[in-house]
Protein backbone atom coordinates (compact mmCIF):
# COMPACT_ATOMS: atom_id res chain seq x y z
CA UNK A 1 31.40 -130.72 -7.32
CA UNK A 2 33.76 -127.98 -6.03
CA UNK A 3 32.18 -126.44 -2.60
CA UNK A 4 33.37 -122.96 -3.87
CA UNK A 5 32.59 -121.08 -6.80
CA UNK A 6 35.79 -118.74 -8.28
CA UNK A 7 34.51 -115.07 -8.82
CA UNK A 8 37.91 -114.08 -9.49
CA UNK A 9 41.46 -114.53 -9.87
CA UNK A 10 43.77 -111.44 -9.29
CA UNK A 11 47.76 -111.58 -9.67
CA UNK A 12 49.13 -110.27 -5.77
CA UNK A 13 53.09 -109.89 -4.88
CA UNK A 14 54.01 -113.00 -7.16
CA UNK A 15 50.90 -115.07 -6.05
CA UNK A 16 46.92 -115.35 -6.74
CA UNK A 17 43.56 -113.21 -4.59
CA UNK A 18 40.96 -115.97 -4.97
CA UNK A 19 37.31 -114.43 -4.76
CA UNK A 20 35.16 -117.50 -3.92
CA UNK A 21 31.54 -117.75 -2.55
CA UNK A 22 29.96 -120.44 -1.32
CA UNK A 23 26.40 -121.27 0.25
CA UNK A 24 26.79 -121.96 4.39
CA UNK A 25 24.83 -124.28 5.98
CA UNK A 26 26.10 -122.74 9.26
CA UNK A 27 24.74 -119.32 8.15
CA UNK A 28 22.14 -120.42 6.06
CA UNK A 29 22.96 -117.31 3.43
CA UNK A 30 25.79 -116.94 0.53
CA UNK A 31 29.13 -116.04 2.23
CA UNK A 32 31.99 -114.75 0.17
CA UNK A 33 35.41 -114.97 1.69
CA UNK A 34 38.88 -114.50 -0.02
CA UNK A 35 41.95 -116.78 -0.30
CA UNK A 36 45.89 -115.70 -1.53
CA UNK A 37 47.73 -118.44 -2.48
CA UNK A 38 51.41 -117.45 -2.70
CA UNK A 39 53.56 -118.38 -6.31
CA UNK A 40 54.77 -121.56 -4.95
CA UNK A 41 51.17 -122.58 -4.69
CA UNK A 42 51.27 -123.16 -8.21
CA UNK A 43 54.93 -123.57 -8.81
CA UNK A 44 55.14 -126.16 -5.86
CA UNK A 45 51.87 -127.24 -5.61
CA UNK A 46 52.74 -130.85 -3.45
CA UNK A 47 54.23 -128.41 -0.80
CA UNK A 48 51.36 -127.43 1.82
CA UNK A 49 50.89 -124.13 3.29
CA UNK A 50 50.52 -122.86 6.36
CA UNK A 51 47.51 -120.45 6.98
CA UNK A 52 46.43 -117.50 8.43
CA UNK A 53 43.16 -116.47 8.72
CA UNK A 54 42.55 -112.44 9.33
CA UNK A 55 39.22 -111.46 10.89
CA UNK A 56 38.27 -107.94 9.41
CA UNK A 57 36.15 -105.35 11.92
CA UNK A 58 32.78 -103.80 12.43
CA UNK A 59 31.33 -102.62 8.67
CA UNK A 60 33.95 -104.99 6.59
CA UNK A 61 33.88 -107.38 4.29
CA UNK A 62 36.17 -109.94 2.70
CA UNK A 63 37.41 -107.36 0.82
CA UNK A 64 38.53 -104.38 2.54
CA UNK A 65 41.84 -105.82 3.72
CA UNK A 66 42.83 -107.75 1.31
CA UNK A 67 42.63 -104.20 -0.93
CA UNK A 68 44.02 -101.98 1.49
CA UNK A 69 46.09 -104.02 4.38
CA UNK A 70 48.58 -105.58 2.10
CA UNK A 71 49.04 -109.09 4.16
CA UNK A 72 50.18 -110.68 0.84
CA UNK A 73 53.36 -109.11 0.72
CA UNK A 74 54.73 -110.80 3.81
CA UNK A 75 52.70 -114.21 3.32
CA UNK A 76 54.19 -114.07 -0.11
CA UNK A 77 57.94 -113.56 1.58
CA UNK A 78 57.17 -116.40 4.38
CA UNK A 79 55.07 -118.41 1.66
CA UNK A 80 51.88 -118.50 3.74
CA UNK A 81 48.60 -118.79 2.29
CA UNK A 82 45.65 -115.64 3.77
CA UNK A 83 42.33 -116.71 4.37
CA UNK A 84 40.00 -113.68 4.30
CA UNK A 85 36.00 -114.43 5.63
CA UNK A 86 33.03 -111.77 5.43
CA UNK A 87 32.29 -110.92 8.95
CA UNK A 88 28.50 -111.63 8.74
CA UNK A 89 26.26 -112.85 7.04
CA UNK A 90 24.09 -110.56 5.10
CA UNK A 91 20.55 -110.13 3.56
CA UNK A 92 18.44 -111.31 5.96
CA UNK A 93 16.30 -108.45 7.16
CA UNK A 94 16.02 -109.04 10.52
CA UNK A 95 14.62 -106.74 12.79
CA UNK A 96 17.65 -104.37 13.95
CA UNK A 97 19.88 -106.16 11.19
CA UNK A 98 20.70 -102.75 8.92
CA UNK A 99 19.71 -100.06 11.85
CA UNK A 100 23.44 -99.50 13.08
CA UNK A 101 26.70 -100.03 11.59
CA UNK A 102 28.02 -101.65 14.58
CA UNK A 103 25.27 -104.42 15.34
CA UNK A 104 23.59 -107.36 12.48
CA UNK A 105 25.13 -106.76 8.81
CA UNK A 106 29.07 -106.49 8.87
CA UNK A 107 29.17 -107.06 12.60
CA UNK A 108 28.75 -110.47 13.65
CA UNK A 109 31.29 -110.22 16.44
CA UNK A 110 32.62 -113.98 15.82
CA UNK A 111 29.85 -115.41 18.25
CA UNK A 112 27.05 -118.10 17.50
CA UNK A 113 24.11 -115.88 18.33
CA UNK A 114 21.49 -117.40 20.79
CA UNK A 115 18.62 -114.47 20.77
CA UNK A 116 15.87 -115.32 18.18
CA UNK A 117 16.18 -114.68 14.44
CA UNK A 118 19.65 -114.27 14.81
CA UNK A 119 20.65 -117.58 16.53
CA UNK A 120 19.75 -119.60 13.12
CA UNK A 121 22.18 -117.45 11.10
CA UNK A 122 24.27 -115.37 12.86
CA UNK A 123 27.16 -117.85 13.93
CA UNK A 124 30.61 -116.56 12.46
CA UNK A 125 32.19 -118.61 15.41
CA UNK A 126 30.94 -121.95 14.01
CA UNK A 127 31.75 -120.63 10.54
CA UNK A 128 35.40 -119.60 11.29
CA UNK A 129 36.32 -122.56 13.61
CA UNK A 130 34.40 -125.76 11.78
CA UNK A 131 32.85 -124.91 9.00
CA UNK A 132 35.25 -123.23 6.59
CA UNK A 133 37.98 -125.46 7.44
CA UNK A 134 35.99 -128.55 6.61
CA UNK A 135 35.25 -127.10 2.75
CA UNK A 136 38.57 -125.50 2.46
CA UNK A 137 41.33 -128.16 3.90
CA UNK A 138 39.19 -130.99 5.60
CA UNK A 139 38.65 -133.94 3.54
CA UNK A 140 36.37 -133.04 1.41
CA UNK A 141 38.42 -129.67 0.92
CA UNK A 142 38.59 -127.74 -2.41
CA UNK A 143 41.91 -126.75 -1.03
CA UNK A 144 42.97 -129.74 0.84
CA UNK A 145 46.22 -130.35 -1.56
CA UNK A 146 47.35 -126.77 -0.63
CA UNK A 147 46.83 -126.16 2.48
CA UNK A 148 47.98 -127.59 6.09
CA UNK A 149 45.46 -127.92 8.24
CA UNK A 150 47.65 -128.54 11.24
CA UNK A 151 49.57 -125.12 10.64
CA UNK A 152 47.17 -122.34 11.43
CA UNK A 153 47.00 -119.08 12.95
CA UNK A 154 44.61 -116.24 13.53
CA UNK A 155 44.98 -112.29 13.39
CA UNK A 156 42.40 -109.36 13.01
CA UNK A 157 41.49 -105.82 13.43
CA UNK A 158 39.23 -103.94 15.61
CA UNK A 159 36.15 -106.58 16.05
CA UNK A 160 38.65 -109.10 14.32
CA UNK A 161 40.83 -108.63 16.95
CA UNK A 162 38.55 -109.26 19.63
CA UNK A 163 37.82 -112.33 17.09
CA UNK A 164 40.97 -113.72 16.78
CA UNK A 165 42.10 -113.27 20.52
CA UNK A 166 38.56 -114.72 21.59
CA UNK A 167 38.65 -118.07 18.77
CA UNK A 168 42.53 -118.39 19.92
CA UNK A 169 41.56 -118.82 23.63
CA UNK A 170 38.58 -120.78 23.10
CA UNK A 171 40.18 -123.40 20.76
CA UNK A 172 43.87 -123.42 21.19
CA UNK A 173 44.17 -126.81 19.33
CA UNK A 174 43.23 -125.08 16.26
CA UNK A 175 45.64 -122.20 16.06
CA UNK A 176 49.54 -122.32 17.10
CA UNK A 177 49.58 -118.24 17.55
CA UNK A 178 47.64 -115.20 17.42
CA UNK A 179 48.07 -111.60 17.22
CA UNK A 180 45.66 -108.41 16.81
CA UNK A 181 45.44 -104.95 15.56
CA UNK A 182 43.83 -102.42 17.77
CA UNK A 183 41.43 -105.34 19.54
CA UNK A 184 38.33 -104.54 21.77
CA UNK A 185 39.51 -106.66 24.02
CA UNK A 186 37.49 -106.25 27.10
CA UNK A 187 33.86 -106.15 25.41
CA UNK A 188 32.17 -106.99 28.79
CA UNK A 189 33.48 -103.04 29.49
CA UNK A 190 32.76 -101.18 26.57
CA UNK A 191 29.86 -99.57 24.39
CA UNK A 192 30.57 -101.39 21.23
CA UNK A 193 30.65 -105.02 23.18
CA UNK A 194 27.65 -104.72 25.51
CA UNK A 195 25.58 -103.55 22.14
CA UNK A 196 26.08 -106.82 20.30
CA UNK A 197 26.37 -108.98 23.45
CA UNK A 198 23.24 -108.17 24.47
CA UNK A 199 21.79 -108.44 20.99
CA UNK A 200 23.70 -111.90 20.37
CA UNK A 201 23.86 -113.62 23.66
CA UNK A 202 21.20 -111.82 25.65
CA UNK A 203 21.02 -110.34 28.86
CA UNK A 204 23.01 -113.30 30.62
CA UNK A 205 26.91 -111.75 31.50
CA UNK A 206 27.78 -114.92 32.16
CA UNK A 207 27.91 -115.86 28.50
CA UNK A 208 29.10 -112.21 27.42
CA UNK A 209 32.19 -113.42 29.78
CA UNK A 210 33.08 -116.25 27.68
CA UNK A 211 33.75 -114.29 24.55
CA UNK A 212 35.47 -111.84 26.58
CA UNK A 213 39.73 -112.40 25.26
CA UNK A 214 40.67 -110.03 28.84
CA UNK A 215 38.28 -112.31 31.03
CA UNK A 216 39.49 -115.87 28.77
CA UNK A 217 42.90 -114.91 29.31
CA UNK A 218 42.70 -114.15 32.88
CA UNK A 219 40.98 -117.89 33.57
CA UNK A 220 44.01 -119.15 31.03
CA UNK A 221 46.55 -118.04 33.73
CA UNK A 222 44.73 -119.22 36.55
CA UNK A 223 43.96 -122.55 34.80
CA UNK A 224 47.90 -122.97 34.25
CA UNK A 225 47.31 -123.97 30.57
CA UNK A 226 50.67 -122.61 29.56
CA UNK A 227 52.36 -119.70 27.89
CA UNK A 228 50.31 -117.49 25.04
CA UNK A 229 51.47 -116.83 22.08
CA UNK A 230 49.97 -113.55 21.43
CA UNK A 231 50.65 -110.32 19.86
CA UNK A 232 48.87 -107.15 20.16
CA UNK A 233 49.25 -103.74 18.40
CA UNK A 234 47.04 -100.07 18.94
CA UNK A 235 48.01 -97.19 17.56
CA UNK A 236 48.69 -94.05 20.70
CA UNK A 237 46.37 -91.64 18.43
CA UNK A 238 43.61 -94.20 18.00
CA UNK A 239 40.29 -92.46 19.02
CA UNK A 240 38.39 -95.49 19.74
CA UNK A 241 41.06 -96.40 22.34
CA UNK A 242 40.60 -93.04 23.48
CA UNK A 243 36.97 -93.22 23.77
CA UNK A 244 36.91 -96.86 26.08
CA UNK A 245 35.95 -99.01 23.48
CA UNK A 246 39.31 -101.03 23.26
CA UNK A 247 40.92 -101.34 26.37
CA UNK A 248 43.61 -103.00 25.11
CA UNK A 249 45.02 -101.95 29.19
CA UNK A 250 42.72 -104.45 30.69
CA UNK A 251 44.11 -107.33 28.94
CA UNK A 252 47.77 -105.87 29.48
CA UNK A 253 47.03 -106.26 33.65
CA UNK A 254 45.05 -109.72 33.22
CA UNK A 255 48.43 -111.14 31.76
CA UNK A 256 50.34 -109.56 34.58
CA UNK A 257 48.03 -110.19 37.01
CA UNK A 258 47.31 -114.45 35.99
CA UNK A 259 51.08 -114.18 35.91
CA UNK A 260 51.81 -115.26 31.87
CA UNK A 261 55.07 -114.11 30.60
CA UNK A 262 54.67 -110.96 29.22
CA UNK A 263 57.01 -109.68 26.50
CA UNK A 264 58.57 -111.07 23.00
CA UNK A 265 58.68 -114.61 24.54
CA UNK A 266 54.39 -114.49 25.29
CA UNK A 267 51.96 -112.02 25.52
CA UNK A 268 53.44 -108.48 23.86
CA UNK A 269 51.63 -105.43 23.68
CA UNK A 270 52.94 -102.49 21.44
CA UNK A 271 51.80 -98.98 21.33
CA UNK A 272 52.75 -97.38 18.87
CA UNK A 273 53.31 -93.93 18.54
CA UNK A 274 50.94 -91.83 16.58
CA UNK A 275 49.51 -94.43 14.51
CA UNK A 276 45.47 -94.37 14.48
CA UNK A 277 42.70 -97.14 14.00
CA UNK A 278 42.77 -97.16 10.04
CA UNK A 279 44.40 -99.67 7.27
CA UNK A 280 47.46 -96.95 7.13
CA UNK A 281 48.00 -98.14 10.55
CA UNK A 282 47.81 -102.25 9.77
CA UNK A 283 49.75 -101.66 6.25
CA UNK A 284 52.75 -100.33 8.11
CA UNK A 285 52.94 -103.15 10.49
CA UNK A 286 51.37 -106.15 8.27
CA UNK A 287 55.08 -107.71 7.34
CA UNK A 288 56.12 -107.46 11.12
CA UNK A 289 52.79 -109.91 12.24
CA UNK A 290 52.96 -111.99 9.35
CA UNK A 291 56.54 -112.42 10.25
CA UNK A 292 55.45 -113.24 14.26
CA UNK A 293 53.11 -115.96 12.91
CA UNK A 294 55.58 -117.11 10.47
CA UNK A 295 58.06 -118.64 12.99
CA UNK A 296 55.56 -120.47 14.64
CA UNK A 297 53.72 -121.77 11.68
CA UNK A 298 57.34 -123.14 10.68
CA UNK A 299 57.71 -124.99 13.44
């Protein structure tokens, strides 16, 4: 018995937007996610792909980019596959779940929640990092005969970008290079992170600090663990950067100051001019990351 029912197959830039949905046991709810599977998928279906997975931000679901950020176009050009999750779980009425748009429904931050009601259900790190690889290319996989489990990367948006900087850092083995879109990378320092920290993790900083991608990276330099492979974009007209709830700076001086090699060659942060926090702002530069992960997933 397949692990994931098909809601829908839609013909994207030569390939195939798979709506599945599954029940988690890590969530303990229905999760939908979406999968593109580029032409040779199904022309060259012995070939295996390399993946990557896109974390969406605060109010998002599996959906949004995959309408609006137009990642298929490059994966379809580097014949990648796109793994798009939801980004919490939803339905549960928990107390505080549905009050804000930035805390419980669509805002799961990509931590395994330890506060009560939330710590049964609330873990999109578990979810991201064990348990949708196991039912998509582990053994059991529905997708195991497409898709390369030992080729992976990880990029994201906004909360997804804290996401997929956060999941990179905490388990390198799992992803050969990472990049974000207008992060918030230094949550520990900013409205938006101590909100859902505290409601996730508690009133312990300690923990906030190891979800943190500016305070991961700065222990990655001074452990000596070796070069990043990271790339970071924000927009110069973005008002949440404006307003202190990105500070996408922060991580800029931890590199510099842990000493990583900063540039085209490790850690490279673009701002670029005029651009703003919306999917306008990720269409225009979707080819150019796809492209970044491309040459490593190649390797």
């Amino acid at each position: 018995m397949p692990n994931f029912e098909t809601r829908a197959s839609i013909a994207s830039f030569g390939g195939k937007l798979l709506k599945l949905t599954h029940h988690s046991k890590t969530t303990q709810t229905p999760m939908n996610l979406n999968l593109f599977l580029p032409a040779s998928a199904f022309t060259h279906p012995s070939r295996k792909l390399p993946l990557l997975i896109y974390l969406s931000g605060l109010t998002c679901t599996a959906d949004n980019c995959s309408e609006k950020g137009f990642f298929q176009h490059g994966a379809s050009l580097h014949n990648l596959a796109i793994l798009y999750p939801d980004t919490s779980p939803r339905g549960l009425n928990l107390p505080n779940e549905s009050d804000s748009w930035d805390f419980g429904s669509g805002a799961g931050f990509y931590v395994d929640a330890e506060t009560d009601g939330y710590r049964d259900h609330y873990r999109m790190e578990s979810y991201i990092t064990t348990e949708l690889p196991e039912l998509l290319w582990g053994e059991g996989g529905d997708y195991r005969e497409l898709i390369d489990g030992g080729r992976v990367s990880i990029t994201g948006h906004s909360m997804g970008g804290h996401g997929a900087l956060t999941l990179y850092l905490r388990h390198p083995e799992l992803y050969r290079s990472v990049s974000a879109f207008a992060p918030i990378a230094n949550p520990l320092n900013c409205p938006w992170g101590q909100k859902a920290f505290k409601g996730y993790l508690g009133e312990d900083q300690g923990k906030w600090r190891e979800h943190d991608a500016t305070e991961l990276v700065r222990r990655w330099g001074e452990g000596k663990k070796g070069e990043l492979r990271m790339l970071v974009d924000v927009g110069t007209s973005d008002s949440f950067a404006s307003q202190g709830q990105l500070l996408v700076e922060n991580l800029e001086k931890a590199v510099v100051g842990s000493g990583l090699k900063a540039g085209k060659e490790g850690v490279e942060v673009r701002y670029q001019k005029d651009y703003d926090h919306s999917y306008y702002f990720m269409a225009s530069f979707a080819d150019e990351h796809v492209e970044y992960h491309a040459k490593f997933l190649k390797e």
